[in-house]
N, C-alpha and C. Protein backbone atom coordinates (compact mmCIF):
# COMPACT_ATOMS: atom_id res chain seq x y z
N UNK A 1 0.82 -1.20 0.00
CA UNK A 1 0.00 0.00 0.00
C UNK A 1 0.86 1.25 0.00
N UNK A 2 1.71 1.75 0.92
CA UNK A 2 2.93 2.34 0.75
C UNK A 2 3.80 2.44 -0.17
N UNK A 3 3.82 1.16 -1.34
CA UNK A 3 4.67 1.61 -1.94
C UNK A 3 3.98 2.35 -3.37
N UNK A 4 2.88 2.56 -3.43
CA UNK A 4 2.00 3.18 -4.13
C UNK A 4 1.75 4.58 -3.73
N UNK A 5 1.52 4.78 -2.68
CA UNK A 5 1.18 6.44 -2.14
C UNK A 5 2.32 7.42 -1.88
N UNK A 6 2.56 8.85 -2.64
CA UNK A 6 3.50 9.25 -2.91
C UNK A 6 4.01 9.65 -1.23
N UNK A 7 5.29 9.73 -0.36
CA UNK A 7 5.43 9.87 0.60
C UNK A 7 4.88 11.77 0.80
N UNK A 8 5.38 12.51 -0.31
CA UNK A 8 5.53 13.78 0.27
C UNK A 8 3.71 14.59 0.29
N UNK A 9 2.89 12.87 -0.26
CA UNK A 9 1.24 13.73 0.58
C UNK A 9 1.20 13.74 2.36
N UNK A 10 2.04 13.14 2.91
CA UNK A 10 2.60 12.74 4.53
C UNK A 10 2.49 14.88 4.47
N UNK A 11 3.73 15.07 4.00
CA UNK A 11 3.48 16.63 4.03
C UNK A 11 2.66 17.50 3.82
N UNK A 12 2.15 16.98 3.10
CA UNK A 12 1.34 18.04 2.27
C UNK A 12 -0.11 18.13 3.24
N UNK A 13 -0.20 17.05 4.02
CA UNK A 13 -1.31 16.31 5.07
C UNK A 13 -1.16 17.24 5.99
N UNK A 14 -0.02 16.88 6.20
CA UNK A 14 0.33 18.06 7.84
C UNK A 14 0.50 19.52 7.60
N UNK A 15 1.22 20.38 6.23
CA UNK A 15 0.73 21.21 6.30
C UNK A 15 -0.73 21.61 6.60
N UNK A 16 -1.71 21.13 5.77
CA UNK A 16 -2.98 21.50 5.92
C UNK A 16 -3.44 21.17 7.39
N UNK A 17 -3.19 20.21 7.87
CA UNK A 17 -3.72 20.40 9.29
C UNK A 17 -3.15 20.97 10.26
N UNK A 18 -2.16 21.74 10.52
CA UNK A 18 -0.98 22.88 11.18
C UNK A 18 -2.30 24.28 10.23
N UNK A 19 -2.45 24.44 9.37
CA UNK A 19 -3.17 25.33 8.33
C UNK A 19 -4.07 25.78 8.84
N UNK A 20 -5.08 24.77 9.09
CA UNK A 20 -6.49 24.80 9.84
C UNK A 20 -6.73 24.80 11.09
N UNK A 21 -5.88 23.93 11.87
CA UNK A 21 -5.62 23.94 13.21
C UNK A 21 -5.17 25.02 14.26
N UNK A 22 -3.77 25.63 13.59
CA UNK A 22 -3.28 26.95 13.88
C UNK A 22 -2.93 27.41 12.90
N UNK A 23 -3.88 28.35 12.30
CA UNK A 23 -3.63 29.41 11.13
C UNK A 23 -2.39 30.44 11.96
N UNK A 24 -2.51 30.81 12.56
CA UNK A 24 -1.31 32.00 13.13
C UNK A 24 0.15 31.05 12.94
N UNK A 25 0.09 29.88 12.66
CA UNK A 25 1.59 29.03 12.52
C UNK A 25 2.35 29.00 11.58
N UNK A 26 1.17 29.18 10.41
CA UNK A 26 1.81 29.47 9.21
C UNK A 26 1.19 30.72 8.48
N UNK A 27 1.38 32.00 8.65
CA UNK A 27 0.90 33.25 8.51
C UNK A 27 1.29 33.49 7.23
N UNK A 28 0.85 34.07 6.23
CA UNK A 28 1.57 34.56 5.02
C UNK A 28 0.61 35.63 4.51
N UNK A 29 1.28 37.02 3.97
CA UNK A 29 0.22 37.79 3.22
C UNK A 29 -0.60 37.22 2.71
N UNK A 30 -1.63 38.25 1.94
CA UNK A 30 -2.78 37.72 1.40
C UNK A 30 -2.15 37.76 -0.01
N UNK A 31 -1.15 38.26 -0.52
CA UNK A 31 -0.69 38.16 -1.66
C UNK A 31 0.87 37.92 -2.17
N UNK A 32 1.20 36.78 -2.16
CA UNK A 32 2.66 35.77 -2.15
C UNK A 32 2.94 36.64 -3.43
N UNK A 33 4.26 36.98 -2.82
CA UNK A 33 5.29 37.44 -3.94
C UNK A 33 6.65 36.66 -4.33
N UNK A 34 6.88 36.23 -5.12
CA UNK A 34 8.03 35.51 -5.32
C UNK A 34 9.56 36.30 -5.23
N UNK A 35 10.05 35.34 -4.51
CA UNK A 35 11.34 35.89 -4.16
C UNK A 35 12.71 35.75 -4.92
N UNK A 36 13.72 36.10 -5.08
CA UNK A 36 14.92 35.40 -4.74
C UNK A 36 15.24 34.07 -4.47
N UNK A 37 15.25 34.58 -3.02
CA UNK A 37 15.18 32.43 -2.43
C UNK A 37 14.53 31.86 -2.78
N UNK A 38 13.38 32.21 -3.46
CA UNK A 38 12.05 31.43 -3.65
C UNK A 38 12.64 30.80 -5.10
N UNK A 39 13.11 31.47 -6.08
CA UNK A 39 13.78 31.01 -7.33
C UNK A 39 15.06 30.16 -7.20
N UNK A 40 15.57 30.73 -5.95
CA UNK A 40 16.86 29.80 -6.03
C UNK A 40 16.69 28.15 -5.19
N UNK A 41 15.88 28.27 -4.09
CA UNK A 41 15.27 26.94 -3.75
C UNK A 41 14.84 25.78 -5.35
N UNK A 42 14.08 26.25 -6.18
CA UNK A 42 13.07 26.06 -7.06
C UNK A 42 14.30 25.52 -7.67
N UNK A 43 15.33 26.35 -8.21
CA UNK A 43 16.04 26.08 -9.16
C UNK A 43 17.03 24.72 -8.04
N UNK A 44 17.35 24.56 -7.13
CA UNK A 44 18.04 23.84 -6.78
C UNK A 44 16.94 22.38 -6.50
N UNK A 45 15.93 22.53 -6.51
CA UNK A 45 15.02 21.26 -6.49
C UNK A 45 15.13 20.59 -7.64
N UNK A 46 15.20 21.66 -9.11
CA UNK A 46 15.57 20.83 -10.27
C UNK A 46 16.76 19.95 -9.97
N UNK A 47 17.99 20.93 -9.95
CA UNK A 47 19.33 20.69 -10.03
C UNK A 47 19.62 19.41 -9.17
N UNK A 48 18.90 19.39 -7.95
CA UNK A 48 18.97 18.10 -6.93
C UNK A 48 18.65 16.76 -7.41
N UNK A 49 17.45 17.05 -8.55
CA UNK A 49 16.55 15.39 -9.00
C UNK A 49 17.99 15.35 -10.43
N UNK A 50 18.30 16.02 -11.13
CA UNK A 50 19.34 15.99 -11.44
C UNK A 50 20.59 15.11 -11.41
N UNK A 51 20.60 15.60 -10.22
CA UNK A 51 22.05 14.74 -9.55
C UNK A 51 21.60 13.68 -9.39
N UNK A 52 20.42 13.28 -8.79
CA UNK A 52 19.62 11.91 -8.02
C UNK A 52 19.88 10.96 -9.51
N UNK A 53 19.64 11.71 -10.92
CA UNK A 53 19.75 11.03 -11.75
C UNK A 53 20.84 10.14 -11.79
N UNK A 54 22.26 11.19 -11.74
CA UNK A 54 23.37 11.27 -12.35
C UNK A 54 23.83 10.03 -10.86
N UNK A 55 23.19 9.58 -9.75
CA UNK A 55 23.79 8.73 -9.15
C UNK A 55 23.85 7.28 -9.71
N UNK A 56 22.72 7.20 -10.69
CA UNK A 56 22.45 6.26 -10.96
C UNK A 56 23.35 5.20 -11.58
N UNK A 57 24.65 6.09 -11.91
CA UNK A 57 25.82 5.69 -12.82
C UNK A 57 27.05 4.82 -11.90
N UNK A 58 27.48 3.78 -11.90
CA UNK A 58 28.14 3.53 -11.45
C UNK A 58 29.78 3.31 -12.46
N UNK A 59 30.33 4.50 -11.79
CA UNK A 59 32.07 4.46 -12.39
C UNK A 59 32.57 5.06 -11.85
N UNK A 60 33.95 5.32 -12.13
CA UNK A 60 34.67 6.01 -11.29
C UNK A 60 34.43 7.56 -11.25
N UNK A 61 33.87 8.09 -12.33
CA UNK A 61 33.31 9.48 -12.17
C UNK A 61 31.98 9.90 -11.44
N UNK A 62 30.97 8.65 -11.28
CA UNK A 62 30.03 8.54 -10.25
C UNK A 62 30.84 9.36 -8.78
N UNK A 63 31.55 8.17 -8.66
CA UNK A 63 32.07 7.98 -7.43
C UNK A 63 32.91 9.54 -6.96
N UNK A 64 33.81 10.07 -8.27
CA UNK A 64 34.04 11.02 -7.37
C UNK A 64 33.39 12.39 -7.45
N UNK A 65 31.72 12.51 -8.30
CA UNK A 65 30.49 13.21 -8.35
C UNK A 65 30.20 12.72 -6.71
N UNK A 66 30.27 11.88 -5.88
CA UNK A 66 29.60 11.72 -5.12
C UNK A 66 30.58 12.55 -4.24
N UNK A 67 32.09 11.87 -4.03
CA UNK A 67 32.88 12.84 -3.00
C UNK A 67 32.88 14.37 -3.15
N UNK A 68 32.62 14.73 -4.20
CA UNK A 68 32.60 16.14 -4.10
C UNK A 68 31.46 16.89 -3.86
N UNK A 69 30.01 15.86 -3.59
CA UNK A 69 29.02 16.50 -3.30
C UNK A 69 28.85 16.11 -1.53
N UNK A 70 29.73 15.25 -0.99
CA UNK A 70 30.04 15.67 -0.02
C UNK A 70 30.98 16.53 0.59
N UNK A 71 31.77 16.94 -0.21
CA UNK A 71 33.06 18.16 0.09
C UNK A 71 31.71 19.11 0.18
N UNK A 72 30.94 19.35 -0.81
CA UNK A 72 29.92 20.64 -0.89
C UNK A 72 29.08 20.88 0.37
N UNK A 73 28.67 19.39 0.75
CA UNK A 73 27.47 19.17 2.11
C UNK A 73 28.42 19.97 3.14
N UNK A 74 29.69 19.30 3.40
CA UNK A 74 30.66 19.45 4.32
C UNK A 74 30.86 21.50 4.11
N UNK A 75 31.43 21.84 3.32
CA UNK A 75 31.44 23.28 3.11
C UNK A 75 29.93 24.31 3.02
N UNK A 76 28.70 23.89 2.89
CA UNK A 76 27.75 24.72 3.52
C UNK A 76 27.44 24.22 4.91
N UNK A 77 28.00 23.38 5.35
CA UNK A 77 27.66 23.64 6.64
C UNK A 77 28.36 24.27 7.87
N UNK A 78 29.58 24.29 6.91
CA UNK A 78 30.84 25.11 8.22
C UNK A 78 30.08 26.64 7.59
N UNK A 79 29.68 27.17 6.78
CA UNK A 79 29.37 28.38 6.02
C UNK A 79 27.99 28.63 6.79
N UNK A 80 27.33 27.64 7.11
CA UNK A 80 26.25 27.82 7.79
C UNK A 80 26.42 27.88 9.15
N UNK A 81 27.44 27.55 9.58
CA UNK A 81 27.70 27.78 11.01
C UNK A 81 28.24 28.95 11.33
N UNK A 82 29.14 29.77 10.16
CA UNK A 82 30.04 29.88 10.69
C UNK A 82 29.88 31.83 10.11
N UNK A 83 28.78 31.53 9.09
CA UNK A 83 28.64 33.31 7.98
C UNK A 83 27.08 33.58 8.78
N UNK A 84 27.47 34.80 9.12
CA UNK A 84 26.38 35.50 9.40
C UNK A 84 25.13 35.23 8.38
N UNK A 85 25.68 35.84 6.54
CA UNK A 85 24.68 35.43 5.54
C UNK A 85 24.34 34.82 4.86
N UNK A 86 24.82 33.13 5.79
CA UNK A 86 24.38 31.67 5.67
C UNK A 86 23.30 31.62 6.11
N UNK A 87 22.86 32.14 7.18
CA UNK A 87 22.25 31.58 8.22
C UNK A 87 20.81 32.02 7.79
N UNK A 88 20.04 32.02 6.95
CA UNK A 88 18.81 32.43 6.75
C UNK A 88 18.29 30.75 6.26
N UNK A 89 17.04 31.04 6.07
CA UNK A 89 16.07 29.87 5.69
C UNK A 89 16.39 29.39 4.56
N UNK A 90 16.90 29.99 3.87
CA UNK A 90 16.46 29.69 2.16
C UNK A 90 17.76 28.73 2.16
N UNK A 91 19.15 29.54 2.94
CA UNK A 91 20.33 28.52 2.65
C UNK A 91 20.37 27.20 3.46
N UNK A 92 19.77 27.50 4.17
CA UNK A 92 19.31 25.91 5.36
C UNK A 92 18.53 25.24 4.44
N UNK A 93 17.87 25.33 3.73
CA UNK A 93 17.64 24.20 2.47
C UNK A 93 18.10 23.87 1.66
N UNK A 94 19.06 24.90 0.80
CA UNK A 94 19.91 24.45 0.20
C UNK A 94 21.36 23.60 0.67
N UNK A 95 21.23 24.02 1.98
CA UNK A 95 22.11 22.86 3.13
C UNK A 95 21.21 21.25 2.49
N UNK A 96 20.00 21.65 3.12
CA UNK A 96 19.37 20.12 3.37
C UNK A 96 19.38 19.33 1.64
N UNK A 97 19.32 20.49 0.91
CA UNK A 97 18.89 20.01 -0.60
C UNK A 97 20.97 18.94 -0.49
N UNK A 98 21.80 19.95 -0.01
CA UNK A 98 23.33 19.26 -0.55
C UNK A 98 23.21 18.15 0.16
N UNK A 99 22.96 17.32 1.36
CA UNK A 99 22.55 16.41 2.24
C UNK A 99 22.14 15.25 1.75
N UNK A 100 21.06 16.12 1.06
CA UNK A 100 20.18 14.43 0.55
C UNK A 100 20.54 14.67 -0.93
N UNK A 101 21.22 15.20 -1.34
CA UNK A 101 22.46 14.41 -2.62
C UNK A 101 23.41 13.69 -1.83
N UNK A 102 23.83 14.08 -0.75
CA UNK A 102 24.98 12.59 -0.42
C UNK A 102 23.91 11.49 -0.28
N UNK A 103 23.29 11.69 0.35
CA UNK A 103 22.81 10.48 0.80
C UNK A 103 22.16 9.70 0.06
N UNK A 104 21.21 10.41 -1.24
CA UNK A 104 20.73 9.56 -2.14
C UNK A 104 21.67 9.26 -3.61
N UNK A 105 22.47 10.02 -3.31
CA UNK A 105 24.04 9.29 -4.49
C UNK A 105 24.30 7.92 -4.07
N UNK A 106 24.67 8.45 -2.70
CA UNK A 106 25.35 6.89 -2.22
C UNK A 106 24.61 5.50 -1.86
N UNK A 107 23.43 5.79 -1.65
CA UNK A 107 22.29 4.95 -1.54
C UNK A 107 21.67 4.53 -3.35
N UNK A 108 21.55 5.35 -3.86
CA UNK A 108 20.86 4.51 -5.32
C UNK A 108 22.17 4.26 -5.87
N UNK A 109 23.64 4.84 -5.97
CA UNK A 109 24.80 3.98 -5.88
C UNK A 109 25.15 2.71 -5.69
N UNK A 110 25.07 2.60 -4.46
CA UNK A 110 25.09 1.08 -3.57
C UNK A 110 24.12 0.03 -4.19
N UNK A 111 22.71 0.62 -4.04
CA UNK A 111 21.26 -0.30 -4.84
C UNK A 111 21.48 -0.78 -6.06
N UNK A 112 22.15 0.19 -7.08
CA UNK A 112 22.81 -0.47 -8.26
C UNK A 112 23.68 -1.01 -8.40
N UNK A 113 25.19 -1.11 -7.73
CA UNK A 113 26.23 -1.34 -7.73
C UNK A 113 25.54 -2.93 -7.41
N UNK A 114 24.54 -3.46 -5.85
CA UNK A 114 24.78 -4.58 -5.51
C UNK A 114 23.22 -5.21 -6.44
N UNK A 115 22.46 -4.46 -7.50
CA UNK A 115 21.38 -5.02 -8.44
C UNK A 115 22.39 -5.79 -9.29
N UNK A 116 23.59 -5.02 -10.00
CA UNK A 116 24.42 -5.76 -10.87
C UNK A 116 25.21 -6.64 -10.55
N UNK A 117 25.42 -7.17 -8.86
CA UNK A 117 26.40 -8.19 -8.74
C UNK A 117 25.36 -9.21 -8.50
N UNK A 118 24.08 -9.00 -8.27
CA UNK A 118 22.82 -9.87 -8.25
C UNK A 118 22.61 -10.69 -9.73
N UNK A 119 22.43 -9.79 -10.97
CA UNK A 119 22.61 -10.28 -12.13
C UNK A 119 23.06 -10.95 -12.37
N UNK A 120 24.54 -10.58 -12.19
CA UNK A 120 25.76 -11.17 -12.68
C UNK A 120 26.30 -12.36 -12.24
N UNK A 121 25.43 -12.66 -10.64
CA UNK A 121 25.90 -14.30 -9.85
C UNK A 121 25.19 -15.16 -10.37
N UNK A 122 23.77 -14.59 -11.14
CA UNK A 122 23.10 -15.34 -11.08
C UNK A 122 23.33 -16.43 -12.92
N UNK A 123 24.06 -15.77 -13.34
CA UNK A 123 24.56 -16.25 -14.97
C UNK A 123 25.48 -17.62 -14.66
């Protein structure tokens, strides 16, 4: 059943009931203007499914696409600790967006790397 229902309606659930429940929680004008961050989030959500693609590859250029997108995780977060004009919302996602490129490089990495030694024992 789960593996049919998209996970991020889980969110989309709880916004609306945080929404209705306590409107003062999530306050926003009556008329959303698009931002900056708002474009650069957007544009890094592309750029993220992107990469998610590009894990899919297993070689040695995979591999060091993956170390350097943890050098990146690793360097916004000392930047986020450490710069005054890190520290806003918009770059704390683009933190979380560099994050879950390590983690889903190295995870659909691994899933393929050990699908093809599955194949391959089985010949």
């Amino acid at each position: 059943m789960f593996n049919i229902v998209p996970l991020l309606s889980i969110v989309v659930a709880a916004y609306f009931g945080v929404a209705f429940s306590a409107p003062a929680a999530l306050t926003a004008p009556a008329l959303w203007m698009l931002t900056t961050g708002d474009l650069l989030l957007a544009f890094g959500l592309v750029v993220l499914y992107i990469e998610i693609l590009k894990s899919v590859r297993t070689s040695i250029a995979s591999m060091l696409d993956h170390g350097l997108s943890l050098l990146l995780f690793a360097l916004c977060l000392i930047l986020f600790i450490t710069v005054p004009q890190a520290g806003t919302g918009t770059f704390f996602l683009i933190l979380v967006m560099t994050l879950l490129d390590v983690i889903a490089g190295f995870t659909v990495t691994l899933a393929a790397s050990r699908r093809s030694v599955d194949v391959g024992g089985g010949l």
